[in-house]
N, C-alpha and C. Protein backbone atom coordinates (compact mmCIF):
# COMPACT_ATOMS: atom_id res chain seq x y z
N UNK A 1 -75.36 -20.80 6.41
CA UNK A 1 -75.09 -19.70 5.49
C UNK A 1 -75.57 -20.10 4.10
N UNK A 2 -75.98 -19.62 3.65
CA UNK A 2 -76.80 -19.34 1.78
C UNK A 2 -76.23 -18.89 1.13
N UNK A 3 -75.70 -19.84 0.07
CA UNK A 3 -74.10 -19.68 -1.28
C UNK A 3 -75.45 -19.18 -2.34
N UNK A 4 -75.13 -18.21 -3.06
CA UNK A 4 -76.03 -17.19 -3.99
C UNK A 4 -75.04 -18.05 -5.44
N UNK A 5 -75.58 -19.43 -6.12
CA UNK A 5 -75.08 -20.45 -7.09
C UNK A 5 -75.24 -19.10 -8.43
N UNK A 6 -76.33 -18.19 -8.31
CA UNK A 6 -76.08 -17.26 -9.35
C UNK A 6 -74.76 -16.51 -10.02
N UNK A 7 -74.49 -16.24 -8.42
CA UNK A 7 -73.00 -15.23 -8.81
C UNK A 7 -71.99 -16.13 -9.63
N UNK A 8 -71.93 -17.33 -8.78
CA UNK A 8 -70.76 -18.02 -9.25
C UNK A 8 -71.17 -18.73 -11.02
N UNK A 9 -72.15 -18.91 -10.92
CA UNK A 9 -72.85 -19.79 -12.41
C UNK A 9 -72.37 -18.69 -13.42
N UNK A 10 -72.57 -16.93 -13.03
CA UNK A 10 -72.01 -15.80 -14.35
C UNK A 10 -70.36 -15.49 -14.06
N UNK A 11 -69.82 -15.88 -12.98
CA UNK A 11 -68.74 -15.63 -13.45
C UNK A 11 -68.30 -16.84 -14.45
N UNK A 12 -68.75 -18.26 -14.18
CA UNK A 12 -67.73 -19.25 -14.42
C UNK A 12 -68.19 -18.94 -16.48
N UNK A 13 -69.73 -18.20 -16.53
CA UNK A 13 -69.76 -18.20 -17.70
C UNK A 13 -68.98 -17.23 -18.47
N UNK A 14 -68.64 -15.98 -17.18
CA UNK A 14 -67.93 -15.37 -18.33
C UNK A 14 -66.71 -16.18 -18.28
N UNK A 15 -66.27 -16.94 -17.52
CA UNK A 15 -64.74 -17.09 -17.50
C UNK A 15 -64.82 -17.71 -18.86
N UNK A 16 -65.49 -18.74 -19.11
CA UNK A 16 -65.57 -19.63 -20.44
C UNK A 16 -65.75 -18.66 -21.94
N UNK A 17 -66.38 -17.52 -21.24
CA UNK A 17 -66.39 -17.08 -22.76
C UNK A 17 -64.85 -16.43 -23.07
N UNK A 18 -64.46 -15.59 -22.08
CA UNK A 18 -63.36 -15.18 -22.18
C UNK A 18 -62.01 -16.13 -22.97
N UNK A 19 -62.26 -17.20 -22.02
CA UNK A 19 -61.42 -17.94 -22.79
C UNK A 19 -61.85 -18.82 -24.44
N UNK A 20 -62.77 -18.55 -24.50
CA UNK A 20 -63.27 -18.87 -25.87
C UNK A 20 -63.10 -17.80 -27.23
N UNK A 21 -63.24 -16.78 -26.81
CA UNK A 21 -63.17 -15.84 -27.67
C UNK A 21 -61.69 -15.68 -27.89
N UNK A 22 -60.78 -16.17 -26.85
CA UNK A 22 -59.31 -15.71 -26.83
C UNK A 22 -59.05 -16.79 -27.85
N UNK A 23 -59.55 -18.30 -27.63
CA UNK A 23 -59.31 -19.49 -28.85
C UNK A 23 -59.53 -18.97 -29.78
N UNK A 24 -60.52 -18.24 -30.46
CA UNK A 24 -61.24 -17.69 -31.48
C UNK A 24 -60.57 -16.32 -32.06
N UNK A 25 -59.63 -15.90 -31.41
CA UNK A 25 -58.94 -14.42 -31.65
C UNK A 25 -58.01 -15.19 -32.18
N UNK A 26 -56.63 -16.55 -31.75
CA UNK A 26 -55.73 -17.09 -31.67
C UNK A 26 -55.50 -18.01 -33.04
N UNK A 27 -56.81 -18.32 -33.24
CA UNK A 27 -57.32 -18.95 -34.35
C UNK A 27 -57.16 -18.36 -35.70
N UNK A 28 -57.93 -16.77 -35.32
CA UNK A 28 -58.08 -16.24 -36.36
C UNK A 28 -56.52 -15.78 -36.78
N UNK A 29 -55.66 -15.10 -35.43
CA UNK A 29 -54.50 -14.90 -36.02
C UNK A 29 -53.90 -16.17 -37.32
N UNK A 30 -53.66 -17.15 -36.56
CA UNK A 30 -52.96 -17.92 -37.28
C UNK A 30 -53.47 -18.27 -38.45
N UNK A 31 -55.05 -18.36 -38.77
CA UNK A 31 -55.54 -18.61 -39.87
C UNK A 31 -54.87 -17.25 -41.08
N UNK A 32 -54.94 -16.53 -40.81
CA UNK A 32 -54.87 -14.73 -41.21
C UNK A 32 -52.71 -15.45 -41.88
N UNK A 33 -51.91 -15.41 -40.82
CA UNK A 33 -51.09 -15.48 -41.08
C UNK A 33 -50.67 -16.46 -41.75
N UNK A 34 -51.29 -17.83 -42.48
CA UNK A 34 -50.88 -18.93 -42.90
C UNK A 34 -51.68 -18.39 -44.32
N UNK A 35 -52.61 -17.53 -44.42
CA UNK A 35 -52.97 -16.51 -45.33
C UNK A 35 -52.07 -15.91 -46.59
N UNK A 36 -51.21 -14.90 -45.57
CA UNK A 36 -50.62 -13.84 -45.93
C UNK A 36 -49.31 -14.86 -45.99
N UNK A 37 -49.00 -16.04 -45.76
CA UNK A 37 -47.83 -17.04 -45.98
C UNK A 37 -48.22 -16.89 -47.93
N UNK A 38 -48.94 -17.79 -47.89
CA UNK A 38 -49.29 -18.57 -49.46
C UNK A 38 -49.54 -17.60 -50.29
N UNK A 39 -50.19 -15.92 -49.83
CA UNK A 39 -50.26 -15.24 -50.73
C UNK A 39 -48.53 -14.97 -51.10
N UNK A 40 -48.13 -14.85 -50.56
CA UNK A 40 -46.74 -14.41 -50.80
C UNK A 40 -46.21 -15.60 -52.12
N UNK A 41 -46.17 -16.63 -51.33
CA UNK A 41 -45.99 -17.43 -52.45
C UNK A 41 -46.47 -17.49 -53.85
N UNK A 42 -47.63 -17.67 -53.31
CA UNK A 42 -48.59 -17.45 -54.80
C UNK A 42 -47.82 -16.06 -55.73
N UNK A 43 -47.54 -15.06 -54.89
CA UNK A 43 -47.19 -13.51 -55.82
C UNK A 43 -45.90 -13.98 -56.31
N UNK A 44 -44.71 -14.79 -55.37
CA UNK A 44 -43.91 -15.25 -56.21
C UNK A 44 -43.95 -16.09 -57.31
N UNK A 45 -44.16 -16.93 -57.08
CA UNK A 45 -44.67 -18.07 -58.01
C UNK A 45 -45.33 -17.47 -59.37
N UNK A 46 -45.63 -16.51 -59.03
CA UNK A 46 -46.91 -15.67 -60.35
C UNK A 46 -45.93 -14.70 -60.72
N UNK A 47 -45.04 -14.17 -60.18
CA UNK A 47 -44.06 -12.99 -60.90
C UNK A 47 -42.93 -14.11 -61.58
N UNK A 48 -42.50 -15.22 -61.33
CA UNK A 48 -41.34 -16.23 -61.97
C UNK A 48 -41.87 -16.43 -63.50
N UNK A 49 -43.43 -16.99 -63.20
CA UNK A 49 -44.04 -17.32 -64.27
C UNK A 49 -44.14 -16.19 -65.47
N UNK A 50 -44.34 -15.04 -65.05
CA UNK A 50 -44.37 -14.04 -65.91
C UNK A 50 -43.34 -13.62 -66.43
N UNK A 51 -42.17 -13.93 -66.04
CA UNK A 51 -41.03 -13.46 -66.27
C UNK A 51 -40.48 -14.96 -67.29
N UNK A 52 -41.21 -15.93 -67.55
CA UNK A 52 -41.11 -17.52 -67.94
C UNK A 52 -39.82 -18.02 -67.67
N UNK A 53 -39.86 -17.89 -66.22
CA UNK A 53 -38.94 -18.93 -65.28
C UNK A 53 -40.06 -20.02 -64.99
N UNK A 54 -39.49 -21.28 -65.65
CA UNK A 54 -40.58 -22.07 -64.43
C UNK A 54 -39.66 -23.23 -64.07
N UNK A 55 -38.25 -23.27 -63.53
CA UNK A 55 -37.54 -23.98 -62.73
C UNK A 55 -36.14 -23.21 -62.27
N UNK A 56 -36.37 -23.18 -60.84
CA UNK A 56 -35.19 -22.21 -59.89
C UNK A 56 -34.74 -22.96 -58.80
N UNK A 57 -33.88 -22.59 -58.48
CA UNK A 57 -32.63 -23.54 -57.52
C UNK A 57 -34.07 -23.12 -56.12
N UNK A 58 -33.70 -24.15 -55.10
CA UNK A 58 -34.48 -23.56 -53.75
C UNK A 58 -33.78 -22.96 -52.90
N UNK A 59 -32.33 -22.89 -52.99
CA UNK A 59 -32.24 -21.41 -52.34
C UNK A 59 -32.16 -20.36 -52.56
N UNK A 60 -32.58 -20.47 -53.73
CA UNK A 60 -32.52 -18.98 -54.44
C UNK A 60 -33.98 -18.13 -53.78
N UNK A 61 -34.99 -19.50 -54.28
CA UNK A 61 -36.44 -19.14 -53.42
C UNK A 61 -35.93 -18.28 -52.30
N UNK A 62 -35.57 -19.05 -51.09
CA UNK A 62 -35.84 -18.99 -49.51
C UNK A 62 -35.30 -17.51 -49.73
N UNK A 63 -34.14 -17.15 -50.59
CA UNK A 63 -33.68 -15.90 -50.70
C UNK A 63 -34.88 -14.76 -51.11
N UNK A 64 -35.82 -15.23 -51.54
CA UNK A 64 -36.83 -14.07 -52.11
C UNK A 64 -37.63 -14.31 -51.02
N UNK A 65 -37.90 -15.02 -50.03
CA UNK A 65 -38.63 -15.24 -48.77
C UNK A 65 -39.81 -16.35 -48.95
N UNK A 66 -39.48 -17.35 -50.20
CA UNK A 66 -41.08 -18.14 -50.30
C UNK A 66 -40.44 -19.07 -49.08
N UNK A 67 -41.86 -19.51 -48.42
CA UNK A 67 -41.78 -20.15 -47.71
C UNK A 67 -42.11 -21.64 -48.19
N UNK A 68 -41.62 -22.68 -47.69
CA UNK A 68 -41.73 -23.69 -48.13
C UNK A 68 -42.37 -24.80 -47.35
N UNK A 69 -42.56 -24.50 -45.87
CA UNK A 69 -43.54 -24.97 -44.86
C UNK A 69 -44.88 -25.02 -45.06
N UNK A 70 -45.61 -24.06 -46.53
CA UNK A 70 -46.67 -23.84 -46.39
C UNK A 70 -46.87 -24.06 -47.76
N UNK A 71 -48.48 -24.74 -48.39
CA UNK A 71 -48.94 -25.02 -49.80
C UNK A 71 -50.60 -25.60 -49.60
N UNK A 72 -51.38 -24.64 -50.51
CA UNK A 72 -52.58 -24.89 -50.06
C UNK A 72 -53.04 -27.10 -50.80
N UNK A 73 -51.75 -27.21 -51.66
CA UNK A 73 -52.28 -29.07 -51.61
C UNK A 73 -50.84 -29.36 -51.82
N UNK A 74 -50.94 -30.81 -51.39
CA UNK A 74 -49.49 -31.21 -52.04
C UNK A 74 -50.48 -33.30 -52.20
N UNK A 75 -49.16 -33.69 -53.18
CA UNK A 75 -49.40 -34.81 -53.68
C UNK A 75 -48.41 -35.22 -53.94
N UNK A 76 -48.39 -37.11 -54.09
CA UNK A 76 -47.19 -37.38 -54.30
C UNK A 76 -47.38 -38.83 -54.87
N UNK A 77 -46.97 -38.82 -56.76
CA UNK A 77 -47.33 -39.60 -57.57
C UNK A 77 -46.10 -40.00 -57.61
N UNK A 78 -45.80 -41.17 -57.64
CA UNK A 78 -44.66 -42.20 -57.87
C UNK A 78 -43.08 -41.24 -56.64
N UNK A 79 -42.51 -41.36 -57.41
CA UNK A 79 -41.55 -40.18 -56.91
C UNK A 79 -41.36 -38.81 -56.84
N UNK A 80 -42.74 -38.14 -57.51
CA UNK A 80 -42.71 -36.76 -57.77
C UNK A 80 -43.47 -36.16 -56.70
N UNK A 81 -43.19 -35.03 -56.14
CA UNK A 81 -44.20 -34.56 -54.98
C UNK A 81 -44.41 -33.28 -55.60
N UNK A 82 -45.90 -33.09 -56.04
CA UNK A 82 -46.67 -32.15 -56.14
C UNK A 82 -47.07 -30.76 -55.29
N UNK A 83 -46.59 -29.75 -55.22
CA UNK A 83 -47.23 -28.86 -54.27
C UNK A 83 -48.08 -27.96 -55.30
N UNK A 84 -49.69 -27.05 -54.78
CA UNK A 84 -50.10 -26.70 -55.38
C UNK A 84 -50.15 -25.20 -54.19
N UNK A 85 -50.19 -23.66 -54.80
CA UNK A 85 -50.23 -22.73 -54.40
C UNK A 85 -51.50 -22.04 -54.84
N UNK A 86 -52.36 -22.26 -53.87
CA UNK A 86 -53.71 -21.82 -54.82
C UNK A 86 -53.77 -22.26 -56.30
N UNK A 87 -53.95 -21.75 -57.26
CA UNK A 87 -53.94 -22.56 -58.66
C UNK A 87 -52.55 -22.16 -59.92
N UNK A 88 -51.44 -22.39 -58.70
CA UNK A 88 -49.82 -22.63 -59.00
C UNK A 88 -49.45 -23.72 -58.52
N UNK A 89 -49.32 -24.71 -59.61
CA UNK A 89 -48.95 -25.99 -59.31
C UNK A 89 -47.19 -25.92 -59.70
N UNK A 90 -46.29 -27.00 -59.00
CA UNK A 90 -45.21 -26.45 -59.22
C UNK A 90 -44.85 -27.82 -58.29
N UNK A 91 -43.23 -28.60 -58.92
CA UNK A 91 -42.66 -30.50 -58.39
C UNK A 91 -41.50 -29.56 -57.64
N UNK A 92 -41.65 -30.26 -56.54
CA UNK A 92 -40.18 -30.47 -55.65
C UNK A 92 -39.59 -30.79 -55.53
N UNK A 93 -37.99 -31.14 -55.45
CA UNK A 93 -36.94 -32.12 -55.17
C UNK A 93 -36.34 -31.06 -54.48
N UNK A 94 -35.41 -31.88 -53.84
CA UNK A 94 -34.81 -31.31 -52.54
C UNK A 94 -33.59 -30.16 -53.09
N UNK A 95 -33.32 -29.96 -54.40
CA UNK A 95 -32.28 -28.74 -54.63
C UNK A 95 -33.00 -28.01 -55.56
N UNK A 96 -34.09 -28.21 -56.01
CA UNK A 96 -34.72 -27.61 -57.11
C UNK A 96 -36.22 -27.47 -56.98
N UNK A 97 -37.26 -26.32 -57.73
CA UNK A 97 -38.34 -26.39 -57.50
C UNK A 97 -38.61 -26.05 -59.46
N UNK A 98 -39.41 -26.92 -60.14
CA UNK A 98 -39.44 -27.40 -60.83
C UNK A 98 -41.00 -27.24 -61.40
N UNK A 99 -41.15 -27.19 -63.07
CA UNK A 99 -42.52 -27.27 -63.27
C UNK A 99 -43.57 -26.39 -62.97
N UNK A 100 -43.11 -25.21 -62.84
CA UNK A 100 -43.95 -24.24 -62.34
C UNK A 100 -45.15 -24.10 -63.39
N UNK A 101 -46.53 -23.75 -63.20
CA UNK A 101 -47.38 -23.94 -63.90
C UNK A 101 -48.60 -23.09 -63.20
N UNK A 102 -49.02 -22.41 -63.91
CA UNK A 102 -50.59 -22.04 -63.62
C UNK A 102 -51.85 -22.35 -64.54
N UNK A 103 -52.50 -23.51 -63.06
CA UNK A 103 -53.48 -24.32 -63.36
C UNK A 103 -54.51 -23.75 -63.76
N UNK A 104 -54.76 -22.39 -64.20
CA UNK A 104 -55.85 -21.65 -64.85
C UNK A 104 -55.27 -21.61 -66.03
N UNK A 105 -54.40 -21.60 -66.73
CA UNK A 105 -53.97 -21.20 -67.90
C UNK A 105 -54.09 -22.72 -68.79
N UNK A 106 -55.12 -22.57 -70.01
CA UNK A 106 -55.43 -23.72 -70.86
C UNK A 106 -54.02 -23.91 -71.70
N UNK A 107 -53.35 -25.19 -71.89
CA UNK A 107 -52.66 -25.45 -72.72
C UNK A 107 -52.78 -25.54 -74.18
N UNK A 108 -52.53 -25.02 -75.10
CA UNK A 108 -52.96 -25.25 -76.70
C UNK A 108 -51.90 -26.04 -77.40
């Protein structure tokens, strides 16, 4: 009997794409939603500042919904840990979020 290696060679390719494009859909979600995380932040972080709050308890945060799992840099000089929110830099300690600052704005 004569196995036709064609048939099977396009399914196995679609199977691979299928599942590739699904990585690539899965991807994009989460990229999209870790997105729409930091913007949030960032809008908070940018309405505190305007209002010239730049140090608030952290549960007061979690109460306005910033998330704190997420920061496009963080750093950590001696004892101080740096998180940066797009170009909202802003120090952490574990009852307080501290130093709020936007790193576009020149100091005089």
């Amino acid at each position: 009997m004569y196995h036709d290696w064609s048939k099977s060679l396009k399914i196995k390719e679609s199977h691979t794409w299928y599942h590739n494009a699904g990585r690539q859909m899965l991807s994009r979600h989460y990229k999209n939603k870790v997105i729409r995380i930091l913007d949030n932040n960032n809008f908070i972080l940018r309405r505190l500042l305007s209002m010239g709050v730049t140090s608030l308890d952290v549960n007061t945060l979690r109460q306005m919904q910033f998330n704190f799992d997420f920061s496009s840099s963080y750093h950590k000089i001696g004892r101080r840990q740096l998180y940066t929110c797009f170009d909202v830099q802003y120090e952490l300690t574990p009852t307080r979020i501290m130093n709020i600052r936007d790193l576009l704005e020149r100091d005089v």
